[in-house]
C-alpha atoms as a PDB file:
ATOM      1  CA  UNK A   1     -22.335  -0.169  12.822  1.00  0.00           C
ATOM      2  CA  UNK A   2     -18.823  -1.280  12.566  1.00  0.00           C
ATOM      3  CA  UNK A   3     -16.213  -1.882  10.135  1.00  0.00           C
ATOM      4  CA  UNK A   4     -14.450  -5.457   9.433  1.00  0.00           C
ATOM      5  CA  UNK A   5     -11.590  -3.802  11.767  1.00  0.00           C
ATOM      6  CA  UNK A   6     -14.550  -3.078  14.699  1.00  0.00           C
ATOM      7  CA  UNK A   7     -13.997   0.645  14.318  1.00  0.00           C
ATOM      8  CA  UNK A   8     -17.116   2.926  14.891  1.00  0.00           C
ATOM      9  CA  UNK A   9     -18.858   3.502  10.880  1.00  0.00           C
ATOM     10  CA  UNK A  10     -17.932   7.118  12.006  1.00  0.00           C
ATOM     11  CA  UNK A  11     -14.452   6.925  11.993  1.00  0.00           C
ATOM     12  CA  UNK A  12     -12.605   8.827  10.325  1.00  0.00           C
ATOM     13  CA  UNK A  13      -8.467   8.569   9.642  1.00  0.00           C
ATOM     14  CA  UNK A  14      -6.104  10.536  11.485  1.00  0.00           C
ATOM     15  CA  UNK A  15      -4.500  13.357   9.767  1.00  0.00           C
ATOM     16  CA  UNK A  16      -1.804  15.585  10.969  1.00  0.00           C
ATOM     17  CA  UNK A  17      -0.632  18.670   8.966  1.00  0.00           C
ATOM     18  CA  UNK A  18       3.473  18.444  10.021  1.00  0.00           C
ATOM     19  CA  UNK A  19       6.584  20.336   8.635  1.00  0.00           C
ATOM     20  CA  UNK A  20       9.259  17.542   7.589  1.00  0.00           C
ATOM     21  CA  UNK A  21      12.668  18.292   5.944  1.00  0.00           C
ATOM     22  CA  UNK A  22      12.861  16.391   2.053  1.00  0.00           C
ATOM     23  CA  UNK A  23      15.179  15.180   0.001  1.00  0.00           C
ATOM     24  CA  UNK A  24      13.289  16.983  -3.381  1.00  0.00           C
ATOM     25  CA  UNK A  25      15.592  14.989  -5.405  1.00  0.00           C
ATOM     26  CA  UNK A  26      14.257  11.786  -3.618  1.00  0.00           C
ATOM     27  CA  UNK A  27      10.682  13.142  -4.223  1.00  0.00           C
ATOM     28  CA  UNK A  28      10.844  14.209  -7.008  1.00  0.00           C
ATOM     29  CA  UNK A  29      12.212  10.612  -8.077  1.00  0.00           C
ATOM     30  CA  UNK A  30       9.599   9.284  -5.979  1.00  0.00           C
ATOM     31  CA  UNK A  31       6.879  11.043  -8.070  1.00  0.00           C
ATOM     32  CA  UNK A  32       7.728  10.151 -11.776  1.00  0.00           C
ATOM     33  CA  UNK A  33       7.902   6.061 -10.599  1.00  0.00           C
ATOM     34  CA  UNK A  34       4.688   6.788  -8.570  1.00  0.00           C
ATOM     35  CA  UNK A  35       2.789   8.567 -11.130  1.00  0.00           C
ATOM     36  CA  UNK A  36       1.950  11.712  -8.025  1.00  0.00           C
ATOM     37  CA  UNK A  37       1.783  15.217  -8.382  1.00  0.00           C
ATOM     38  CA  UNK A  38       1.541  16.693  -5.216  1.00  0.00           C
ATOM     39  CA  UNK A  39       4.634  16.083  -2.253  1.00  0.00           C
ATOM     40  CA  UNK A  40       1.473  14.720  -0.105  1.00  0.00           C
ATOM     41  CA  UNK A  41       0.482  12.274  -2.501  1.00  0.00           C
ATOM     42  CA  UNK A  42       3.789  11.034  -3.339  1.00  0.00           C
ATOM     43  CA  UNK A  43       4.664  10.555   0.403  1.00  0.00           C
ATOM     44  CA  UNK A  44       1.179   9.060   0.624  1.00  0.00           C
ATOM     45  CA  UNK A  45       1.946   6.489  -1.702  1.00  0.00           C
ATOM     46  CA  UNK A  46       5.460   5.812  -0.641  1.00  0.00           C
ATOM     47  CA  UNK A  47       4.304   4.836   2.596  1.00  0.00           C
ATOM     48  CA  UNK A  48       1.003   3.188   0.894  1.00  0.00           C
ATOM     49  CA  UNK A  49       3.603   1.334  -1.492  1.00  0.00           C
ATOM     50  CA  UNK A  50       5.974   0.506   1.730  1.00  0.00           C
ATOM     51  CA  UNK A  51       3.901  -1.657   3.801  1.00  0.00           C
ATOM     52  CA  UNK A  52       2.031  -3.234   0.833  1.00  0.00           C
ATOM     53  CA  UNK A  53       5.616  -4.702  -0.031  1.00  0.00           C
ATOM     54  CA  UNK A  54       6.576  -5.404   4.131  1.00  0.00           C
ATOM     55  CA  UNK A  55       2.898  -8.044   3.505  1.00  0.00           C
ATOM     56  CA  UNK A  56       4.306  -9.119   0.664  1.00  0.00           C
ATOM     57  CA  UNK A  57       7.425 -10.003   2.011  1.00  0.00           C
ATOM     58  CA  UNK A  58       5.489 -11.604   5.189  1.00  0.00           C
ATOM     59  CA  UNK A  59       3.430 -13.535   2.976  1.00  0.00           C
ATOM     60  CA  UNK A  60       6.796 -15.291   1.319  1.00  0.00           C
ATOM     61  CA  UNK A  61       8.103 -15.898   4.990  1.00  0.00           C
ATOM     62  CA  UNK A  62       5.146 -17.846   5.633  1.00  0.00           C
ATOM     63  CA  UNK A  63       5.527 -19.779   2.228  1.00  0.00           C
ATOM     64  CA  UNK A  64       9.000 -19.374   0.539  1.00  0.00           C
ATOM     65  CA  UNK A  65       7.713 -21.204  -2.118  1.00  0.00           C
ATOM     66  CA  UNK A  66       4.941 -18.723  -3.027  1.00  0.00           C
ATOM     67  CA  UNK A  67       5.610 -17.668  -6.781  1.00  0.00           C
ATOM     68  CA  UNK A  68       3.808 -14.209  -8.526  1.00  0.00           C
ATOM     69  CA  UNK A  69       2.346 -17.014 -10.807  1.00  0.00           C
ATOM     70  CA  UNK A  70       0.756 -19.081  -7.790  1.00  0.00           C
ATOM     71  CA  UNK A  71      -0.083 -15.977  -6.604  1.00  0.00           C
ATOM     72  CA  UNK A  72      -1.967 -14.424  -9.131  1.00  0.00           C
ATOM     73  CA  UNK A  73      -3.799 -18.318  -9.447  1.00  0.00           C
ATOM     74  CA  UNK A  74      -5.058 -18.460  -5.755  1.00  0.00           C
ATOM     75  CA  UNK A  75      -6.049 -14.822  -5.807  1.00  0.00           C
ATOM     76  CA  UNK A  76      -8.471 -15.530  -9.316  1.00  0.00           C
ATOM     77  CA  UNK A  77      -9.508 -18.673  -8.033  1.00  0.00           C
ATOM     78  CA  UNK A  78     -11.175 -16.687  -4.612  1.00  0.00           C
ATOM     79  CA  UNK A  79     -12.304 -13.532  -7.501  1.00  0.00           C
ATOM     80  CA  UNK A  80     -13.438 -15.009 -10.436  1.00  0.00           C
ATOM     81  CA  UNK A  81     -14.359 -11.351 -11.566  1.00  0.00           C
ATOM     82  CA  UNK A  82     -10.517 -10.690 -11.672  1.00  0.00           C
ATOM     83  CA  UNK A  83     -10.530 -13.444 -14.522  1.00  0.00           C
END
């Protein structure tokens, strides 16, 4: 069995336990607008929040008229359970 991205149903994402130099000012920031705890889960979710917004941004490159409002639209018309 495979996934929608054809990897194996047994895979399982890459971690690697590193040691990285931070700005604790910068996480620290990082955590109160992220709503994260830990210095994992904030860098987590800075990278999580990172490419989310680099699609975003592709998506408006591919239709600079693309509003939040049209958006939001097309996205309930394809999930009517988001209604």
């Amino acid at each position: 069995m495979h996934d929608r991205m054809g990897r194996s149903a047994y895979y399982l994402p890459m971690k690697k336990h590193t040691t990285m130099d931070l700005d604790m000012d910068l996480v620290d920031e990082a955590s109160v607008a992220l709503g994260t705890r830990r210095i994992s889960e904030t860098v987590h979710a800075a990278l999580a929040e990172t490419v989310a917004l680099r699609r975003r941004l592709r998506l408006l490159e591919l239709d600079p008229d693309l509003t939040l409002e049209r958006l939001d639209s097309e996205r309930r018309d394809r999930h009517p359970a988001a209604r």
